[in-house]
Protein backbone atom coordinates (compact mmCIF):
# COMPACT_ATOMS: atom_id res chain seq x y z
CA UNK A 1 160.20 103.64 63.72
CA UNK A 2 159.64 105.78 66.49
CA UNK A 3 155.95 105.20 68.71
CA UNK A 4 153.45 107.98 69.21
CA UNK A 5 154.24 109.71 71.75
CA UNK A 6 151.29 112.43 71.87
CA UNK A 7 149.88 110.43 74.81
CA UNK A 8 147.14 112.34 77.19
CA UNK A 9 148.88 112.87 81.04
CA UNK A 10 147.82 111.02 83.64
CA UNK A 11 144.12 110.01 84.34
CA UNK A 12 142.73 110.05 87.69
CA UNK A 13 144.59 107.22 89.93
CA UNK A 14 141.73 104.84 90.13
CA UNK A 15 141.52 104.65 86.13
CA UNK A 16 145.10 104.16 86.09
CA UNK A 17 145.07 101.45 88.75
CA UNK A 18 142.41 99.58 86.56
CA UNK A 19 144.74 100.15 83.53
CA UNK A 20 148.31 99.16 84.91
CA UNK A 21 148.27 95.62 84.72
CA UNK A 22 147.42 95.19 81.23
CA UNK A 23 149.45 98.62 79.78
CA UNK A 24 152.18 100.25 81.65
CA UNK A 25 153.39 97.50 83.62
CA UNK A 26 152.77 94.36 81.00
CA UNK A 27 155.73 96.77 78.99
CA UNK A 28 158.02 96.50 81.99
CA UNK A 29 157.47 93.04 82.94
CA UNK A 30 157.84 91.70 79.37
CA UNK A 31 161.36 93.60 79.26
CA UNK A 32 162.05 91.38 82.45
CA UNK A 33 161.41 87.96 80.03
CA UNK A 34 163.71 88.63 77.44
CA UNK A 35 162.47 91.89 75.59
CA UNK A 36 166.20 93.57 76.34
CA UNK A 37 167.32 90.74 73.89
CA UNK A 38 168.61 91.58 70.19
CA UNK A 39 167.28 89.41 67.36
CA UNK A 40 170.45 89.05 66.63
CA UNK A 41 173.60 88.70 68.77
CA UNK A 42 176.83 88.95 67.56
CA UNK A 43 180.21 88.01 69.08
CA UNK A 44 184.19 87.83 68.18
CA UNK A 45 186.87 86.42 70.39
CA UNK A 46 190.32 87.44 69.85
CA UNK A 47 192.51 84.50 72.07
CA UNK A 48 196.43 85.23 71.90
CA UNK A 49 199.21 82.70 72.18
CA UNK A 50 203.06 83.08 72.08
CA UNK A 51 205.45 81.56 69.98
CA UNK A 52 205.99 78.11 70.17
CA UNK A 53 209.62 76.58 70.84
CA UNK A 54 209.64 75.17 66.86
CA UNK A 55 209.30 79.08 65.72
CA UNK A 56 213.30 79.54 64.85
CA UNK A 57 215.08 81.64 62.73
CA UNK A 58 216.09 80.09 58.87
CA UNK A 59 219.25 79.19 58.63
CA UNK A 60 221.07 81.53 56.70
CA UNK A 61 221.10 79.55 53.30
CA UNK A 62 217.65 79.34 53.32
CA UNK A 63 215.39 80.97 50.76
CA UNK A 64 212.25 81.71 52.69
CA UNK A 65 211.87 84.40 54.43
CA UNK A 66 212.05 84.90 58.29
CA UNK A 67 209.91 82.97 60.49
CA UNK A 68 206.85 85.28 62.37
CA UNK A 69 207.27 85.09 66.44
CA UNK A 70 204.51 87.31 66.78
CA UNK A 71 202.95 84.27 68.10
CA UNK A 72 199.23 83.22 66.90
CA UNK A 73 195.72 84.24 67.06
CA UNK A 74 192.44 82.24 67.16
CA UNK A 75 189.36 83.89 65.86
CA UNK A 76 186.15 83.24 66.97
CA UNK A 77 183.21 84.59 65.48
CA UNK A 78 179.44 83.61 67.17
CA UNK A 79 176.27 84.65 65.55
CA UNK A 80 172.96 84.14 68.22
CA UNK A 81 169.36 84.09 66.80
CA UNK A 82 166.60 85.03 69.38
CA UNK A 83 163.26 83.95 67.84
CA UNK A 84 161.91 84.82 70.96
CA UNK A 85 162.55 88.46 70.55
CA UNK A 86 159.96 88.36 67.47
CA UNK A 87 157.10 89.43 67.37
CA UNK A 88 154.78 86.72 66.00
CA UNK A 89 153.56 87.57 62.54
CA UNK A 90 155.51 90.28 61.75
CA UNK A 91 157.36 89.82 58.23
CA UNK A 92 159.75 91.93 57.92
CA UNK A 93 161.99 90.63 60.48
CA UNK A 94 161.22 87.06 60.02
CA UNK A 95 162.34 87.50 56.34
CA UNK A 96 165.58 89.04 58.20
CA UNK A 97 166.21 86.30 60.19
CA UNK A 98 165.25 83.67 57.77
CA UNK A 99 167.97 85.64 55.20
CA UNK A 100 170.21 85.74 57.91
CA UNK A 101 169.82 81.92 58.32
CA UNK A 102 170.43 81.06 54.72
CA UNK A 103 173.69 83.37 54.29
CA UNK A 104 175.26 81.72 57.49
CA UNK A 105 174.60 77.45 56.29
CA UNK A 106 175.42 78.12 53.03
CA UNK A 107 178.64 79.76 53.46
CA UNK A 108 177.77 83.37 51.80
CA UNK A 109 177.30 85.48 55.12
CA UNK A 110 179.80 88.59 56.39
CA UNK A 111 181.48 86.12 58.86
CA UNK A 112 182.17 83.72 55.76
CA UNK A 113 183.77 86.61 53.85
CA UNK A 114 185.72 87.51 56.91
CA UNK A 115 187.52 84.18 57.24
CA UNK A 116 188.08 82.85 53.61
CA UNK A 117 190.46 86.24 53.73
CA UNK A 118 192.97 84.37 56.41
CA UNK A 119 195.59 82.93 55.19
CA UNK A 120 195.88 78.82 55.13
CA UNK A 121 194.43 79.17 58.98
CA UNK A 122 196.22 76.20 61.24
CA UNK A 123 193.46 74.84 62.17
CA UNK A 124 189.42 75.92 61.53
CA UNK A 125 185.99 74.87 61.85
CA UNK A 126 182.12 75.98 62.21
CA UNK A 127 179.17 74.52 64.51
CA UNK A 128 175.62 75.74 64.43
CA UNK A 129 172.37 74.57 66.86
CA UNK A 130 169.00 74.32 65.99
CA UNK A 131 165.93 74.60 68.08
CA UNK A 132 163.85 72.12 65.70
CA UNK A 133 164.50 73.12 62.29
CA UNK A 134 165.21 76.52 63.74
CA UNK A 135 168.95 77.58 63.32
CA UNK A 136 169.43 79.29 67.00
CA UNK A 137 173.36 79.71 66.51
CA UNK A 138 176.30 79.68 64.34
CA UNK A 139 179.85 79.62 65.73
CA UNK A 140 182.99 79.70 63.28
CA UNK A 141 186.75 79.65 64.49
CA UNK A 142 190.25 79.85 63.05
CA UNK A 143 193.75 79.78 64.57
CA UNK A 144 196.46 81.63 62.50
CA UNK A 145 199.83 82.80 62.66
CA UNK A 146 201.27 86.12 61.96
CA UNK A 147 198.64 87.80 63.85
CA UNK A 148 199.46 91.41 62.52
CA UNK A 149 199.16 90.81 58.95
CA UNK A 150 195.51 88.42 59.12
CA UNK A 151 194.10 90.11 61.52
CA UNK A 152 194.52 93.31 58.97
CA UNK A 153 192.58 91.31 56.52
CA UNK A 154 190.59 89.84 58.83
CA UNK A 155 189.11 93.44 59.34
CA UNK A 156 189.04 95.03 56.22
CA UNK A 157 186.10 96.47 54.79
CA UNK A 158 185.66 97.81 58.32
CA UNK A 159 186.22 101.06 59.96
CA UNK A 160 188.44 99.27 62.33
CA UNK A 161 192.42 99.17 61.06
CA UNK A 162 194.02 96.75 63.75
CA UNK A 163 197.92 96.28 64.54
CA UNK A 164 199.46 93.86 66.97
CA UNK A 165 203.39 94.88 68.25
CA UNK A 166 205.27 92.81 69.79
CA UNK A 167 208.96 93.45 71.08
CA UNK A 168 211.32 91.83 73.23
CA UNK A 169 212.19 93.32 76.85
CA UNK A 170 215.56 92.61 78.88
CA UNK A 171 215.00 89.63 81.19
CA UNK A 172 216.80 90.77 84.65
CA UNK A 173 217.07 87.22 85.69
CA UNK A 174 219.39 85.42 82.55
CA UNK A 175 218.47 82.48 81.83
CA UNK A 176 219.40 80.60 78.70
CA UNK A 177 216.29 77.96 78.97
CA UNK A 178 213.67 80.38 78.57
CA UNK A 179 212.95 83.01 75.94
CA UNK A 180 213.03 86.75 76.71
CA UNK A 181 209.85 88.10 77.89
CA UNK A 182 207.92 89.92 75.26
CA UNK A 183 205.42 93.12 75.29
CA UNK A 184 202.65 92.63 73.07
CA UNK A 185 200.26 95.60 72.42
CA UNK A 186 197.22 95.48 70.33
CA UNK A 187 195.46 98.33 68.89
CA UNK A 188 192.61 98.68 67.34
CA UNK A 189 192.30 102.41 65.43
CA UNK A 190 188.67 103.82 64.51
CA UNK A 191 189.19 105.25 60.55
CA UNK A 192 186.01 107.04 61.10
CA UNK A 193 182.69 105.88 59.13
CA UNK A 194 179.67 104.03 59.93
CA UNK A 195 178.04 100.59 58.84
CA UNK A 196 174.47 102.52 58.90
CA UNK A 197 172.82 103.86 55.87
CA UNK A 198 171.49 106.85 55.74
CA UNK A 199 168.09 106.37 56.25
CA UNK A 200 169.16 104.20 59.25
CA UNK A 201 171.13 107.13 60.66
CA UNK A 202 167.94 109.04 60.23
CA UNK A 203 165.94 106.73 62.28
CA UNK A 204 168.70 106.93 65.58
CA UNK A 205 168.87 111.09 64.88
CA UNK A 206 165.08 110.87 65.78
CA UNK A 207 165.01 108.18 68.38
CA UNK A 208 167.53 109.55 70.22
CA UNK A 209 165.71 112.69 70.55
CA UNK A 210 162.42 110.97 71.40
CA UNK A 211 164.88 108.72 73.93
CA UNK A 212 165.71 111.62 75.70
CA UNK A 213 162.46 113.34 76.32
CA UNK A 214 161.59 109.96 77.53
CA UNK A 215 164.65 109.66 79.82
CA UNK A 216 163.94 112.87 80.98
CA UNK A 217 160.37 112.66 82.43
CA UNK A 218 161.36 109.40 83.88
CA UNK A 219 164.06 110.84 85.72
CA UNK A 220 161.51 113.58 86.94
CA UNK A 221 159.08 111.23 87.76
CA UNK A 222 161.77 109.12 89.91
CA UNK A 223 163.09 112.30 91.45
CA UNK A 224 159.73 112.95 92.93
CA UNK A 225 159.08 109.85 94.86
CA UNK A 226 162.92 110.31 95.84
CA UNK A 227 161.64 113.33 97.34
CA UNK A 228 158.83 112.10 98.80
CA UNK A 229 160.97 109.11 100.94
CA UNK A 230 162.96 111.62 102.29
CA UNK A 231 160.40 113.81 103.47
CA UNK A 232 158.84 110.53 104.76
CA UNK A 233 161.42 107.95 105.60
CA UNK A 234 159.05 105.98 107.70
CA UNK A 235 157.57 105.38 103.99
CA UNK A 236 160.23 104.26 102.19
CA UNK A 237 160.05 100.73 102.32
CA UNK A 238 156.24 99.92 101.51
CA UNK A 239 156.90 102.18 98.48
CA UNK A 240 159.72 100.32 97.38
CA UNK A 241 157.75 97.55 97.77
CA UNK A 242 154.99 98.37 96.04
CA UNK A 243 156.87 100.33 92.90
CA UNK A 244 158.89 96.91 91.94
CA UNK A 245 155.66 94.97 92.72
CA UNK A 246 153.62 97.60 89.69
CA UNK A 247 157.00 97.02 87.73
CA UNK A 248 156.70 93.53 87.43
CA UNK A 249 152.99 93.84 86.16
CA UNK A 250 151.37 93.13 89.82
CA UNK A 251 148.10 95.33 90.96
CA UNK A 252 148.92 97.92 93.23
CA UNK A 253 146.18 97.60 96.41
CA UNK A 254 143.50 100.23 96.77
CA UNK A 255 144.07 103.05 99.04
CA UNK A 256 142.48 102.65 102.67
CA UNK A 257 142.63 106.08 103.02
CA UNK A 258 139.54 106.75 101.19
CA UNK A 259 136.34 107.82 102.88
CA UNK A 260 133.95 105.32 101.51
CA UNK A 261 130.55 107.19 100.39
CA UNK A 262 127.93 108.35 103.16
CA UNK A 263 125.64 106.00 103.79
CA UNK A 264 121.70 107.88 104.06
CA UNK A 265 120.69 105.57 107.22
CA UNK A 266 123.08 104.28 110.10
CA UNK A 267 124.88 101.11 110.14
CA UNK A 268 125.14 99.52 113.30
CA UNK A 269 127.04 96.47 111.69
CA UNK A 270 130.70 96.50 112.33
CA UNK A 271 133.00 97.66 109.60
CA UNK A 272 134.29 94.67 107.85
CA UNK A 273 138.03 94.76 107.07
CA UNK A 274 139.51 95.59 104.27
CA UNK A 275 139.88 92.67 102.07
CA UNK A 276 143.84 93.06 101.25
CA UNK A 277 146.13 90.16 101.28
CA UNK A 278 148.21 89.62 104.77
CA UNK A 279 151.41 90.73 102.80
CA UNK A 280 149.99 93.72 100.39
CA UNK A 281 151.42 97.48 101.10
CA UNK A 282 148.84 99.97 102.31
CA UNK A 283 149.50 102.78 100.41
CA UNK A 284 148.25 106.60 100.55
CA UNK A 285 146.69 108.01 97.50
CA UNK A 286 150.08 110.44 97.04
CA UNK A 287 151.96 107.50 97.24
CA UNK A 288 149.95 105.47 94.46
CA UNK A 289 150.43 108.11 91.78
CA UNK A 290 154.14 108.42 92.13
CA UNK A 291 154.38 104.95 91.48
CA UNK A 292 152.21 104.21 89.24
CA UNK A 293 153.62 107.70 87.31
CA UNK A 294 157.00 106.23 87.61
CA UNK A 295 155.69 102.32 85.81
CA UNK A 296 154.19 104.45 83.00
CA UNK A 297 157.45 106.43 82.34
CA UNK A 298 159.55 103.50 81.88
CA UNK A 299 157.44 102.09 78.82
CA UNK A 300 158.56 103.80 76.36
CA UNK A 301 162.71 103.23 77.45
CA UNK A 302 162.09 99.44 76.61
CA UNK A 303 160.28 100.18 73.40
CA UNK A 304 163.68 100.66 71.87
CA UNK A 305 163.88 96.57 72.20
CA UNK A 306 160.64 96.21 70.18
CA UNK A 307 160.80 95.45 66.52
CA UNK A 308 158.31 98.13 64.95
CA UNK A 309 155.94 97.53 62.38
CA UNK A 310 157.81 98.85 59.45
CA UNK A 311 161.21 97.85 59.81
CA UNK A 312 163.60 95.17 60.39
CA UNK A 313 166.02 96.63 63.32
CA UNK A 314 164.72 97.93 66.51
CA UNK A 315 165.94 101.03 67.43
CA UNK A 316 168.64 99.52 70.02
CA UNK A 317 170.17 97.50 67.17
CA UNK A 318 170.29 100.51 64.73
CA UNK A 319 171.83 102.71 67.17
CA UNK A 320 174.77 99.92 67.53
CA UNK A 321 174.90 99.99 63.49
CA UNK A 322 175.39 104.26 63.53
CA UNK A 323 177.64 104.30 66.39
CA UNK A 324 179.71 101.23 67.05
CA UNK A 325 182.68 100.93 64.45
CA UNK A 326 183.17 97.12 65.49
CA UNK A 327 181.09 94.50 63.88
CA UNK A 328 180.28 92.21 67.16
CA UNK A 329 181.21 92.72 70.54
CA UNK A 330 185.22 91.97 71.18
CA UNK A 331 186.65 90.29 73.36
CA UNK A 332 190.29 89.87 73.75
CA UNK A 333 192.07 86.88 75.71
CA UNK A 334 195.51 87.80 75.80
CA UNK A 335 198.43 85.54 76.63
CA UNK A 336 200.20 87.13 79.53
CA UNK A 337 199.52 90.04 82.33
CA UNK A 338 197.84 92.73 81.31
CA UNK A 339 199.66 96.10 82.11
CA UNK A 340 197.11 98.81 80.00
CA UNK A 341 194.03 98.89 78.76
CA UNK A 342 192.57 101.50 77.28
CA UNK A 343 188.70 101.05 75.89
CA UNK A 344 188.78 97.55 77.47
CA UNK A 345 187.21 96.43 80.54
CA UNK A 346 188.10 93.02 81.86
CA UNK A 347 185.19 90.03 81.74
CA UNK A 348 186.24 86.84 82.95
CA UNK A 349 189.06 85.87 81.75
CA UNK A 350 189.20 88.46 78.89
CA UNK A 351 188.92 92.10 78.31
CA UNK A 352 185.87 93.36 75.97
CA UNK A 353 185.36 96.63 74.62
CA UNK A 354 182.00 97.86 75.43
CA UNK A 355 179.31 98.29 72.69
CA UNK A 356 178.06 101.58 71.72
CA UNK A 357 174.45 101.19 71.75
CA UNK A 358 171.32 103.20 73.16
CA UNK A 359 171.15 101.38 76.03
CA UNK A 360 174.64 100.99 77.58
CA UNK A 361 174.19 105.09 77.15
CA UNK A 362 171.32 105.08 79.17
CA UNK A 363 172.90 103.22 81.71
CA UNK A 364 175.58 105.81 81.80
CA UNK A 365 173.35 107.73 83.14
CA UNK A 366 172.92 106.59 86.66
CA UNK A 367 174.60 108.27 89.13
CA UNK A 368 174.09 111.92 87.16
CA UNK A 369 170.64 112.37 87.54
CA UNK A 370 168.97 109.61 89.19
CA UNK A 371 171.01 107.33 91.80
CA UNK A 372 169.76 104.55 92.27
CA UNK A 373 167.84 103.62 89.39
CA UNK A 374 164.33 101.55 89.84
CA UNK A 375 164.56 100.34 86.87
CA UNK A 376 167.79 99.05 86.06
CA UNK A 377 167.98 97.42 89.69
CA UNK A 378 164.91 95.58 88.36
CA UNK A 379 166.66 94.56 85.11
CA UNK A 380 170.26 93.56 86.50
CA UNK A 381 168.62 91.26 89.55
CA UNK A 382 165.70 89.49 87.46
CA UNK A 383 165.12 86.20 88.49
CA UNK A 384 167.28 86.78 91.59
CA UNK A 385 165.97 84.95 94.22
CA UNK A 386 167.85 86.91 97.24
CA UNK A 387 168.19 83.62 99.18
CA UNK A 388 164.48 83.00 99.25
CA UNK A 389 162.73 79.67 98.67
CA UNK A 390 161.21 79.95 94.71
CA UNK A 391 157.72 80.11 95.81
CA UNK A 392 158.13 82.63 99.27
CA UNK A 393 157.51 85.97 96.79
CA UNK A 394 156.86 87.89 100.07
CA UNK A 395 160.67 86.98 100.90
CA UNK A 396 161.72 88.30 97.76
CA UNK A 397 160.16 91.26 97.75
CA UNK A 398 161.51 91.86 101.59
CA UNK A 399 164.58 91.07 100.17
CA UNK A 400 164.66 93.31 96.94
CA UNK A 401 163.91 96.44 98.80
CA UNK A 402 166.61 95.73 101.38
CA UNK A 403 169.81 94.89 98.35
CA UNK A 404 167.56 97.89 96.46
CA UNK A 405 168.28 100.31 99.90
CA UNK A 406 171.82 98.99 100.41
CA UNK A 407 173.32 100.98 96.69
CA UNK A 408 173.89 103.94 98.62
CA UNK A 409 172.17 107.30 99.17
CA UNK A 410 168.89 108.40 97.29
CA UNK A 411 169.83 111.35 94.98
CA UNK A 412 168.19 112.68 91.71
CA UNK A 413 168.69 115.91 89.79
CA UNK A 414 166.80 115.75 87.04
CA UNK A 415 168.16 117.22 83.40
CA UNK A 416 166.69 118.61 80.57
CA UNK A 417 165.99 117.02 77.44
CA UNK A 418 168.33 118.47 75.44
CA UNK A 419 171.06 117.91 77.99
CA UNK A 420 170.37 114.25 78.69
CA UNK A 421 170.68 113.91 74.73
CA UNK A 422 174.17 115.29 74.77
CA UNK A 423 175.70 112.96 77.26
CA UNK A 424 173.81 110.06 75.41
CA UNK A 425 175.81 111.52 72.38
CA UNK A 426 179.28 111.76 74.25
CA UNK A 427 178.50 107.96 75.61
CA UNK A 428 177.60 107.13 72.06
CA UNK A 429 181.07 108.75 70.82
CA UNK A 430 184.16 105.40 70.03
CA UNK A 431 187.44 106.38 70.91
CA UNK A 432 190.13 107.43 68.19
CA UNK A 433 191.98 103.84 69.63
CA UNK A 434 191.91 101.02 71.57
CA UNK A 435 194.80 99.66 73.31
CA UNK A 436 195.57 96.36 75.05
CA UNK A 437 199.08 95.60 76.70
CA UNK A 438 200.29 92.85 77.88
CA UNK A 439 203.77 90.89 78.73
CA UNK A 440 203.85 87.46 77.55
CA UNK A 441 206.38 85.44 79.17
CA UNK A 442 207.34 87.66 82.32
CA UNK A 443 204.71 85.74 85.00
CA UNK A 444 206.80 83.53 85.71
CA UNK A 445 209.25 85.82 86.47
CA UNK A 446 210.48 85.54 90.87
CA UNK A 447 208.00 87.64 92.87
CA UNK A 448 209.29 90.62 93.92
CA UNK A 449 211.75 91.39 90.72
CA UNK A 450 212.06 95.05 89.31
CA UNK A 451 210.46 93.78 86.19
CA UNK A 452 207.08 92.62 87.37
CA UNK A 453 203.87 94.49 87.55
CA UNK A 454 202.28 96.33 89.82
CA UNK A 455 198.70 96.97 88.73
CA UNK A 456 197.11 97.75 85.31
CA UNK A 457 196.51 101.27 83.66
CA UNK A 458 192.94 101.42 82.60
CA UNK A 459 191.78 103.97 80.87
CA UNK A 460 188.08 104.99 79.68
CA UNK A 461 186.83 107.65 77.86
């Protein structure tokens, strides 16, 4: 699972600049096609609505029991497929998928055993897309009723135990049309556990401590041409320039620093200029080694995207599997204003709770050792085109340094190893419970009334 890592330091920097387009930076620049994709992508929508005005209370002859005005839930469940993020040829994951495939369109998969458990659902159904006769997604939905109750058995078998409250509050405005407005709070408590095997939990305990030592000498390696810019800040810009131009795969120039060999007899020719292209840094020999020392340092942080030779999972997808107690990625839609959210950070017009995965730790780690980051900049603005026309690169590049410059001040304090790995493992660490709040039925409430609300009470780790 984990690469080799007994790799010799740095040759000279004009074997390295022969090297760099087709080793350190063809890593980097395949990350920026699609290699930070799972194989697999996995999704579940919680969407909350209130009671509806037919939800009444039995007479009190009746002989069934109570009507629920909890309201209702719709569950929606999306599985995603990447082929692309195969490796052609390789087997084992193939087979994966292929399984994967046949469990979902013939009704036998997790998701399938998830939903028979609800209870005469309102209303359900199930799409999938193919790419050829290549199934690229699979999207099942249900909409219940007593929310509480299915969405316990929607999650069992999980180390999830949810519970959805819901209680009325005193309206301050009576008004006999309209139904009180309710607080609804959902919570979803970690039991403790792990969907990982042992062997799989193995696998993370040893790429995380390879991760580290990786993260580490990239941070050291970044740190130094941080230095270097601010001993030099007439500098900064061509090496900008030139480190997310090596990133993307590109060949950094040739120094034109270096004294070219003496000649034995005079030659009264004119020196002919250096053939460099009218928009290519010049760059000092210093300069080309720090960059080109920072390109080789991020290879191995995207390897955890790669699908290794003997397994299934890449290492990203495993570490999800040991850490992350949920089975997709949630996202909640609830049906009112939001007043606390605790684990939850609002997307669109939801709130999702975070996954817990090698690389959302990693990302935690901007700002502690290294700020900004080269290489997540490069990442989070691929295929931005800053404004440029698509085929003006030397725009874009222009353009990249200057949004690059604009995150704030250079800093880096590089960490150990071993302390790098222990704030991976406190990123990597779910919360005991996660809470969403909301009041359905108060927005419409007049502005300005005791009972509306002020902001939202977010809470992290």
């Amino acid at each position: 699972m984990v690469a080799n890592r007994n790799r010799p330091f740095l040759p000279p920097v004009a074997t390295i600049r022969r090297a760099l387009p087709g080793l350190c930076a063809a890593a980097l620049a395949i990350g920026f096609a699609g290699c930070t994709d799972d194989p697999v992508a996995e999704t579940l929508q919680l969407e909350f609505y209130p009671p509806s005005a037919e939800d009444t209370q039995p007479a009190e002859d009746d002989v069934v029991g109570p009507a629920d005005t909890n309201g209702y839930v719709r569950l929606e469940a999306k599985v995603s497929i990447h082929r692309h993020a195969v490796p052609e040829g390789h087997a084992l994951i193939e087979r994966r998928l292929n399984d994967r495939t046949e469990a979902l369109m013939n009704g036998y998969d997790v998701w399938h055993l998830r939903f028979d458990r609800l209870y005469e659902p309102l209303a359900d159904g199930a799409e999938w897309e193919r790419a050829g006769r290549e199934l690229t997604s699979y999207r099942r939905w249900a909409l219940v009723g007593n929310p509480d109750a299915e969405l316990q058995e929607f999650f069992a078998n999980t180390p999830i135990r949810p519970s959805l409250a819901v209680w009325d509050n005193e309206r301050r405005e009576p008004d006999d049309r309209r139904p009180p407005p309710q607080t609804v709070s959902l919570e979803l408590v970690f039991d403790g556990g792990t969907q990982a095997t042992v062997g799989e939990s193995d696998t993370v305990e040893r790429g995380l401590r390879g991760f580290a030592v990786d993260a580490a000498r990239y941070h050291r390696r970044v740190a130094a041409l941080w230095r270097y810019m601010d001993e030099n800040p007439g500098r900064r810009f061509e090496c900008l320039r030139a480190l997310f131009a090596a990133a993307r795969g590109e060949e950094l120039p040739e120094s034109t620093l270096v004294a070219s060999p003496r000649e034995l007899a005079p030659n009264t020719a004119p020196p002919a200029p250096p053939e460099r292209p009218q928009d290519q840094p010049v760059l000092r020999d210093l300069e080309l080694e720090l960059i080109e020392r920072i390109v080789e340092a991020g290879e191995p942080l995207l390897e955890i995207f790669e699908v290794p030779d003997d397994d299934a999972f890449t290492l990203q997808e495993l570490s999800r599997r040991v850490f992350d107690p949920f089975p997709a990625v949630i996202t909640a839609v609830p049906d009112g204003q939001v007043t606390e959210a605790v684990g939850f950070a609002e997307a669109g017009d939801g709130w999702t709770i975070p996954s817990l995965d090698l690389w959302r730790a990693f990302r935690s780690l901007e700002g502690r050792f290294v700020s900004p980051d080269p290489l997540l900049f490069l990442l989070d603005t691929d295929g931005n085109d800053f404004g440029c026309d698509e085929q003006d690169d030397a725009c874009k590049d222009r353009e990249r340094v200057f949004a690059f410059l604009e995150r704030g001040t250079f800093d880096a304090r590089p960490g150990s190893s071993l302390v790098i790995r222990r704030v991976l493992e406190t990123e990597l660490q779910p919360l005991d419970v996660y809470r969403l709040t909301w009041i359905r039925g108060g927005t419409d409430e007049s502005p300005g009334s005791e009972g509306a609300v002020d902001g939202v009470l977010e809470t992290g780790r």
